[in-house]
N, C-alpha and C. Protein backbone atom coordinates (compact mmCIF):
# COMPACT_ATOMS: atom_id res chain seq x y z
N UNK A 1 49.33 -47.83 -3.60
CA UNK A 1 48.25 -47.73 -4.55
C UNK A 1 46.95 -47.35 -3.86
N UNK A 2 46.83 -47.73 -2.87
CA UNK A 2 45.22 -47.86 -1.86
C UNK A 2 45.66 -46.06 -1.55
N UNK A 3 46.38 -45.68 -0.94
CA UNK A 3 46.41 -44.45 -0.79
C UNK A 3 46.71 -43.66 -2.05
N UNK A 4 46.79 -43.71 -3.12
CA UNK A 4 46.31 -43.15 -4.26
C UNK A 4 45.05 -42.72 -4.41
N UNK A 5 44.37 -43.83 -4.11
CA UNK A 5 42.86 -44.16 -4.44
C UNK A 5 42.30 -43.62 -3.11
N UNK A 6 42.58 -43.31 -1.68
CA UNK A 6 42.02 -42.79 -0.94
C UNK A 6 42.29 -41.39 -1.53
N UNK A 7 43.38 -41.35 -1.54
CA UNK A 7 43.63 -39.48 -2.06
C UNK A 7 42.42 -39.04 -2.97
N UNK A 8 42.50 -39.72 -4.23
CA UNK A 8 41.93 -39.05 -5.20
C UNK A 8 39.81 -39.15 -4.53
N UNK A 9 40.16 -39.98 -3.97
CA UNK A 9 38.02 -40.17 -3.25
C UNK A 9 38.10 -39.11 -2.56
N UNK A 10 39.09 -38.59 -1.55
CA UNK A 10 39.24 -37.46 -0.46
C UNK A 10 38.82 -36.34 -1.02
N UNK A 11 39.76 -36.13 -2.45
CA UNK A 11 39.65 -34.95 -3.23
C UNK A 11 38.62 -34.90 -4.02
N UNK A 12 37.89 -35.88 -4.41
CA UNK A 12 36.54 -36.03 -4.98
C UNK A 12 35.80 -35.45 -4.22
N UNK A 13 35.40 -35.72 -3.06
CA UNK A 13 35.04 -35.07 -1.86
C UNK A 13 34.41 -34.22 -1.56
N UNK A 14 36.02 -33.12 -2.06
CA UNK A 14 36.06 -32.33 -1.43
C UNK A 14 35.87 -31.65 -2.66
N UNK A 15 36.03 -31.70 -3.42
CA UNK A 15 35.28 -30.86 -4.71
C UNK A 15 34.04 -31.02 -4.81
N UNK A 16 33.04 -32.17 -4.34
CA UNK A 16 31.84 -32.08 -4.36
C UNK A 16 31.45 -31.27 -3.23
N UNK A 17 32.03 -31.09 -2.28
CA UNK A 17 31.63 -30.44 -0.95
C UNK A 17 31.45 -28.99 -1.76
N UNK A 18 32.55 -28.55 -2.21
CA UNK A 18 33.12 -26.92 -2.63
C UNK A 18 31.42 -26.71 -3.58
N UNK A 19 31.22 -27.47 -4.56
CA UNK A 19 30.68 -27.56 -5.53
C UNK A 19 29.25 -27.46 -5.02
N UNK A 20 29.00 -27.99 -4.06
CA UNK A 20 27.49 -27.77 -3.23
C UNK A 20 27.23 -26.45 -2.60
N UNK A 21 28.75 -26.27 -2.45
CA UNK A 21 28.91 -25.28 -1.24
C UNK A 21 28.78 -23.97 -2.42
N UNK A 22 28.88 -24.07 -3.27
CA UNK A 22 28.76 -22.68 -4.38
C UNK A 22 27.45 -22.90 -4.84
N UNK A 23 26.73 -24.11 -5.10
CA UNK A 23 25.31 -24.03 -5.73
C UNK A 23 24.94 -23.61 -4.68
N UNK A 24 25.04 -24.06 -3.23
CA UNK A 24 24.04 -23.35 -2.01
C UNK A 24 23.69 -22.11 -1.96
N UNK A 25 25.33 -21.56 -2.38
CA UNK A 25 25.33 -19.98 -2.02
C UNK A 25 24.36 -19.13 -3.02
N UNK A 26 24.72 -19.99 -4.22
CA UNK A 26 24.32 -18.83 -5.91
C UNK A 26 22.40 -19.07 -5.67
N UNK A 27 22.26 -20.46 -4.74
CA UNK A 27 20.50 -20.57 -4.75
C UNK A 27 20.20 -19.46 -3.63
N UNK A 28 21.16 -19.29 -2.61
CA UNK A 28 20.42 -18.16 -1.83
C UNK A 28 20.57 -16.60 -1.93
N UNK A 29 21.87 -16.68 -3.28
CA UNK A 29 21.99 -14.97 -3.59
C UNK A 29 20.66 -14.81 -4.77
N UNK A 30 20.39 -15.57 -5.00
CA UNK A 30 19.17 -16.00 -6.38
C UNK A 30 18.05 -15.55 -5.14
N UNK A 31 17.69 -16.63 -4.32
CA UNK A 31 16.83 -16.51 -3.29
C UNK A 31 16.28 -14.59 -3.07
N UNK A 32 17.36 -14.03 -2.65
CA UNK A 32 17.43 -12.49 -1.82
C UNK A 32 17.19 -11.74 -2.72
N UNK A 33 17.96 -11.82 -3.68
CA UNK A 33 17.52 -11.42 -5.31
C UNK A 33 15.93 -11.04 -5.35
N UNK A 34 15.33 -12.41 -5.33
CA UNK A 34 13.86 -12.58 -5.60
C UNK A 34 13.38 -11.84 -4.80
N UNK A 35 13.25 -12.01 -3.35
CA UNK A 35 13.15 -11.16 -2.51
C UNK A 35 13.09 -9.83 -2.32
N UNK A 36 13.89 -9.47 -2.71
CA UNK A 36 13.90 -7.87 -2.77
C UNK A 36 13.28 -7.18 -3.99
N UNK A 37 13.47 -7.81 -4.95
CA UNK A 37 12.98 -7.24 -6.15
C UNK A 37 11.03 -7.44 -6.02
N UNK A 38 10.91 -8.78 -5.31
CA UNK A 38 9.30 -8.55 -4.89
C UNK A 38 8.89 -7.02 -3.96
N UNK A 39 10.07 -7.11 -3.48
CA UNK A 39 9.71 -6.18 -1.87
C UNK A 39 9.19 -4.35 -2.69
N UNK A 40 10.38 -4.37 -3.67
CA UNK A 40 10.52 -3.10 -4.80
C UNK A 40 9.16 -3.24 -5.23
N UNK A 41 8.93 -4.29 -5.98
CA UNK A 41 7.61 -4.19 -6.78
C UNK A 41 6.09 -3.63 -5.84
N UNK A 42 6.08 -4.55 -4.78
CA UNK A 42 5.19 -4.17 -3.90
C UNK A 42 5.04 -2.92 -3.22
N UNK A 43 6.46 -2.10 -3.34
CA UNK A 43 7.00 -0.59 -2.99
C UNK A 43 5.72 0.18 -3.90
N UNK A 44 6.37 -0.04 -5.29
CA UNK A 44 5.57 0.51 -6.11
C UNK A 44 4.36 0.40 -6.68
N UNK A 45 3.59 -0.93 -6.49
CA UNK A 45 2.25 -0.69 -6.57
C UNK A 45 1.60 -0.10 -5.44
N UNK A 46 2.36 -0.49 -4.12
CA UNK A 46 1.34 0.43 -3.23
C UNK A 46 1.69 2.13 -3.23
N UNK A 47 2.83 2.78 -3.53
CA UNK A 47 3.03 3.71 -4.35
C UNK A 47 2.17 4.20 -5.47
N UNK A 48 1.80 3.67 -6.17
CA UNK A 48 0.59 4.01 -7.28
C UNK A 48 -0.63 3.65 -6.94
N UNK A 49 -0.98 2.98 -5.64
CA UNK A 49 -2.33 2.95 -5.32
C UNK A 49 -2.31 5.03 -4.75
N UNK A 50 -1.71 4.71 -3.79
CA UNK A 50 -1.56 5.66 -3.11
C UNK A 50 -1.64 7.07 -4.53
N UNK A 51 -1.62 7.12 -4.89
CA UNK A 51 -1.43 7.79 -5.92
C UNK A 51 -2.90 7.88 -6.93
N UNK A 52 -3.37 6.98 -7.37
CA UNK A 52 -4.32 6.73 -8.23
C UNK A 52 -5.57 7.59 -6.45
N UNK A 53 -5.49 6.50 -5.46
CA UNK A 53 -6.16 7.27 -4.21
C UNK A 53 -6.43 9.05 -4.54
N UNK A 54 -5.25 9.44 -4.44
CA UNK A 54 -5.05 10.94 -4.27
C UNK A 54 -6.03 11.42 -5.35
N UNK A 55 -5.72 11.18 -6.88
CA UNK A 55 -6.68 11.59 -7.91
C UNK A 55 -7.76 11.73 -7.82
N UNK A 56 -8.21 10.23 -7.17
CA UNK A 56 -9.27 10.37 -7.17
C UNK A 56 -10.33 10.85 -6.14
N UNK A 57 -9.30 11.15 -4.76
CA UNK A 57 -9.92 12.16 -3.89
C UNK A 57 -10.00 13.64 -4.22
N UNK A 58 -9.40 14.10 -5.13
CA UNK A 58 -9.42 15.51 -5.78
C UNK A 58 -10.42 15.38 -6.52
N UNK A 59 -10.99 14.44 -7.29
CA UNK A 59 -11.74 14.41 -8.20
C UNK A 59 -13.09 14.71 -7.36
N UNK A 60 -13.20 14.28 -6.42
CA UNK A 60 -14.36 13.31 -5.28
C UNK A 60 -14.90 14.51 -4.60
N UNK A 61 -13.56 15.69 -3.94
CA UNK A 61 -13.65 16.60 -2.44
C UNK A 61 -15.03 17.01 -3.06
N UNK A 62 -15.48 17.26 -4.21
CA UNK A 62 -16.86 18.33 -4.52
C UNK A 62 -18.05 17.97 -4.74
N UNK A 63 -17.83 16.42 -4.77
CA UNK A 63 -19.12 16.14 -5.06
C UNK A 63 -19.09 14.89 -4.33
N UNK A 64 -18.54 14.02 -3.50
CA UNK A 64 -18.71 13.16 -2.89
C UNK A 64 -19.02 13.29 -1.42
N UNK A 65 -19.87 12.31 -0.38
CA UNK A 65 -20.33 12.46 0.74
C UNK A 65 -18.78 12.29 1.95
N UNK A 66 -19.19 12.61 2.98
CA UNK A 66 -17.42 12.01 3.69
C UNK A 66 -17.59 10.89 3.98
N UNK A 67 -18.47 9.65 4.00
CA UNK A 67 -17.82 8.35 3.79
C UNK A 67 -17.24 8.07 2.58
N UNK A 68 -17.76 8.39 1.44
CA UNK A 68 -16.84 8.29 0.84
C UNK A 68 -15.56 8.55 0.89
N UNK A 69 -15.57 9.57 0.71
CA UNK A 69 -14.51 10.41 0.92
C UNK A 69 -13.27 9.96 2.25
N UNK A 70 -14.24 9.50 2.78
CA UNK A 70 -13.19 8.60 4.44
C UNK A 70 -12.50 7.67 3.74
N UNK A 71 -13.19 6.51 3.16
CA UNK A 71 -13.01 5.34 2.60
C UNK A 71 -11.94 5.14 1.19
N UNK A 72 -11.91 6.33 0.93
CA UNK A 72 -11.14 6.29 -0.43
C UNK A 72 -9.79 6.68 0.08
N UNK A 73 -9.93 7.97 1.04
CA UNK A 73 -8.78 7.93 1.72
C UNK A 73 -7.74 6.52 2.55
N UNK A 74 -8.87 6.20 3.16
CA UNK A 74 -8.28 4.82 3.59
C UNK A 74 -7.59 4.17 2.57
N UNK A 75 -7.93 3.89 1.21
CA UNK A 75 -6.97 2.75 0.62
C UNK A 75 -5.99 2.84 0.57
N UNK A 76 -5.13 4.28 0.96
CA UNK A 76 -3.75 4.82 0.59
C UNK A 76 -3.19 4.10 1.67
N UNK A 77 -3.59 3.11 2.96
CA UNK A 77 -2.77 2.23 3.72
C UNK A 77 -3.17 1.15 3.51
N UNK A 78 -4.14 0.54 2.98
CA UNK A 78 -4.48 -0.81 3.20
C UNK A 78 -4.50 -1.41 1.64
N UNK A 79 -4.39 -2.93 1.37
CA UNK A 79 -4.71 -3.71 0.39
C UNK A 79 -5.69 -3.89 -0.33
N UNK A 80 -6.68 -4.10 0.77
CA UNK A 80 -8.18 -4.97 0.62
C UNK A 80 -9.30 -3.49 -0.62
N UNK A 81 -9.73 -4.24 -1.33
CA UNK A 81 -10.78 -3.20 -1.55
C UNK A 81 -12.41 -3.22 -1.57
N UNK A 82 -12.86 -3.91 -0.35
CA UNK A 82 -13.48 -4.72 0.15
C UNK A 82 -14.73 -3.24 0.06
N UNK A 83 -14.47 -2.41 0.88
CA UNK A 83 -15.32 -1.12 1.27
C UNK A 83 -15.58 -0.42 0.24
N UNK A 84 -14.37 -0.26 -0.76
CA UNK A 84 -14.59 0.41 -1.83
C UNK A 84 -16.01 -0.16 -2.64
N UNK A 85 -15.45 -1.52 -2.79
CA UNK A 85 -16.64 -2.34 -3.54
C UNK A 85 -18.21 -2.45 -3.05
N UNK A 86 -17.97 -2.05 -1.52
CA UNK A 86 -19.72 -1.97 -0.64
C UNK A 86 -20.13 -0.69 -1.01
N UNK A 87 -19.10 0.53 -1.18
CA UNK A 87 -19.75 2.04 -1.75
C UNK A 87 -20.37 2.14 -3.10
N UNK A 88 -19.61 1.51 -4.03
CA UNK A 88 -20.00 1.34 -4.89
C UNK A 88 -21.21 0.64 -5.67
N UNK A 89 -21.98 -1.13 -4.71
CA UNK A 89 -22.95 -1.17 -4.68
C UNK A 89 -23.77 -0.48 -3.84
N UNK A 90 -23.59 0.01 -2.66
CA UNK A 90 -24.26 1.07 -2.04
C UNK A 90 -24.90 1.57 -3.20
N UNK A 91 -24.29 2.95 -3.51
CA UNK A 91 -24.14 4.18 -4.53
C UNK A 91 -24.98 3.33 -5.53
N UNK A 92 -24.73 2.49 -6.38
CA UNK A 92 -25.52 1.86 -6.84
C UNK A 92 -27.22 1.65 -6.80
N UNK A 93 -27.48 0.84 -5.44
CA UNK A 93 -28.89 0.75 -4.76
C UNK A 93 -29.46 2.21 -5.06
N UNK A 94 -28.81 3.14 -4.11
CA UNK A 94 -28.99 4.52 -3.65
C UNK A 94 -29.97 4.93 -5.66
N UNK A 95 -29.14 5.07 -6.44
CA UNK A 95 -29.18 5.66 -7.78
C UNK A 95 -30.70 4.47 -8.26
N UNK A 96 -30.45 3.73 -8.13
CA UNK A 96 -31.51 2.78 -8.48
C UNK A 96 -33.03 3.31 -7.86
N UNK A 97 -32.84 3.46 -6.52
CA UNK A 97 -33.80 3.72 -6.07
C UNK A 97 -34.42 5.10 -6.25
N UNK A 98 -33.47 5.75 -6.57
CA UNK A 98 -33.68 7.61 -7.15
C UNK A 98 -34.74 7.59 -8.38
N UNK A 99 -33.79 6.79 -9.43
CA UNK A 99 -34.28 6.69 -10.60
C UNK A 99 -35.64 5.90 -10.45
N UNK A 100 -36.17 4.97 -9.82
CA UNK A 100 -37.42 4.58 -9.31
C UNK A 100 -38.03 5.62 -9.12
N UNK A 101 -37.84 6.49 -8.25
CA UNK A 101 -38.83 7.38 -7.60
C UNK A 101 -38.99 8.72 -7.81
N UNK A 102 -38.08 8.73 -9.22
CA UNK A 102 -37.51 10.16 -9.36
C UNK A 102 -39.15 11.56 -9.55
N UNK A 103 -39.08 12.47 -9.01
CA UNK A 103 -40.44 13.17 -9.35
C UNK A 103 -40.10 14.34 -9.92
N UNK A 104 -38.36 14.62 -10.86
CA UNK A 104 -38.16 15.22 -11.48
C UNK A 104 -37.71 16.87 -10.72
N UNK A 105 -37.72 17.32 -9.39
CA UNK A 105 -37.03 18.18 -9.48
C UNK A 105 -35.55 18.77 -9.14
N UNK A 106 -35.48 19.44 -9.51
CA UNK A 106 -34.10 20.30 -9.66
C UNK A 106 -33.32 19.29 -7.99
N UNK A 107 -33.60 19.33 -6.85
CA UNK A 107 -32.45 18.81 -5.87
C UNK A 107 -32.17 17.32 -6.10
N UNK A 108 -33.59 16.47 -6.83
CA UNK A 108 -33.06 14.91 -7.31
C UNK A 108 -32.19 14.87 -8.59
N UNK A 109 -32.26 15.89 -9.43
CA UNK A 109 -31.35 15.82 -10.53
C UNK A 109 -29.78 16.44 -9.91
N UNK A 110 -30.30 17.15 -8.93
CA UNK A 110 -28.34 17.56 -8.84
C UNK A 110 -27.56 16.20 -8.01
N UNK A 111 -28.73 15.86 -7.41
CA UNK A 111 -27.87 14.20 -6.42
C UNK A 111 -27.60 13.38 -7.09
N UNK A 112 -28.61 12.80 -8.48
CA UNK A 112 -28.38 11.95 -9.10
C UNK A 112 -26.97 12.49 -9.83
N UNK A 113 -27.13 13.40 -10.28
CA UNK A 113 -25.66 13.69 -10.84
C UNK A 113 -24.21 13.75 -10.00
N UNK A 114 -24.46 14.12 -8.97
CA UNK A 114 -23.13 13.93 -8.17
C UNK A 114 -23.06 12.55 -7.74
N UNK A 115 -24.25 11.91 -7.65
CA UNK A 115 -23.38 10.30 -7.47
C UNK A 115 -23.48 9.72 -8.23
N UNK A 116 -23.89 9.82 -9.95
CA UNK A 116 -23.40 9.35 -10.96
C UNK A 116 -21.82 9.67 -11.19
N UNK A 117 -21.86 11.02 -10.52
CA UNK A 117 -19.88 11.01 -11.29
C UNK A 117 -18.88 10.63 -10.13
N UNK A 118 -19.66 10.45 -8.88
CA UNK A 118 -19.18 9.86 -7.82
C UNK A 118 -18.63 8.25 -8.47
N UNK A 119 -19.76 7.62 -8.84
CA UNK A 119 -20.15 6.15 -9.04
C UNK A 119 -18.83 6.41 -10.29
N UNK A 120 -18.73 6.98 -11.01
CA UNK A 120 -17.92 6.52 -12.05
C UNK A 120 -16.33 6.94 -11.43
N UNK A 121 -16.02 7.80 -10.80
CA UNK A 121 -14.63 8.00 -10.03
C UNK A 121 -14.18 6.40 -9.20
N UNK A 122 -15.53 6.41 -8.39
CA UNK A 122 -14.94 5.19 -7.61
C UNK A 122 -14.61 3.90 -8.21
N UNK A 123 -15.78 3.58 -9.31
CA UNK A 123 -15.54 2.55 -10.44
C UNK A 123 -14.18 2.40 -11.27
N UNK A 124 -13.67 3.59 -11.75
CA UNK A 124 -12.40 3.96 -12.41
C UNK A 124 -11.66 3.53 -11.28
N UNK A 125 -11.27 3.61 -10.44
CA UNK A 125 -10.49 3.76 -9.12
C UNK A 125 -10.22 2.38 -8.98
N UNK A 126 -11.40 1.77 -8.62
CA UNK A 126 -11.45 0.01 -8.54
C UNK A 126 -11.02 -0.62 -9.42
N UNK A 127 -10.41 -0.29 -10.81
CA UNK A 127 -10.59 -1.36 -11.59
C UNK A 127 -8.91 -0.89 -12.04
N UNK A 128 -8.61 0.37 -11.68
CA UNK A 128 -6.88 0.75 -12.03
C UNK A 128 -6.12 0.17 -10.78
N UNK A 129 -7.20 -0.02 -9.57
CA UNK A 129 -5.98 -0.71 -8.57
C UNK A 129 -5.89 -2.49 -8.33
N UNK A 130 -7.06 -2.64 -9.19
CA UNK A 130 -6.76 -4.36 -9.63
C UNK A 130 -6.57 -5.39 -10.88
């Protein structure tokens, strides 16, 4: 009888062993799962930064300065949009201070206009990649 009762605890066991041993597995095929499908996602937003970038350096080549123009390029490797956001209050100040002092001729109206449509490219830019 006692070895009945060891048998059937043995085999209890060992079905709980099996039984761990399949939740372990299904939590770490779940696990890799997650994993990769983050890895994809992150593929493709930095894929569409890179992308939204490009637009808006075509938009930019004619009327933007080459820091800009450096800096926008840059986001097509990096995360941060740290610089973007200093051009933009830059560009900002810059326009502020125009419009302060403006004395109305023809070379302050063509600047103010190229970094008004500057200011609105980069603005658009900033706000589709966050």
């Amino acid at each position: 009888m006692e070895s009945k009762s060891n048998d059937s605890g043995l085999e209890e066991l060992l079905r709980l062993s099996k039984e761990i041993t399949k939740v372990d597995q299904e939590r770490t095929k779940a696990e890799r799962e997650r994993t990769e499908q983050r890895q994809k996602v992150n593929a493709l937003q930095q894929g569409l930064i890179e992308l939204k970038a490009s637009v808006a350096l075509e938009q930019l080549k004619s009327i933007a300065t080459s820091e800009v123009i450096k800096e926008v390029s840059s986001l097509k490797h990096k995360q941060k949009t740290d610089g973007l956001r200093k051009l933009i209050l830059n560009l900002s100040a810059e326009l502020e201070g125009w419009v302060d002092n403006i004395s109305g001729s023809k070379l302050d109206k063509v600047s103010i206009r190229r970094s008004v449509k500057t200011l609105a490219i980069l603005i658009e830019l900033l706000f589709s990649i966050e």
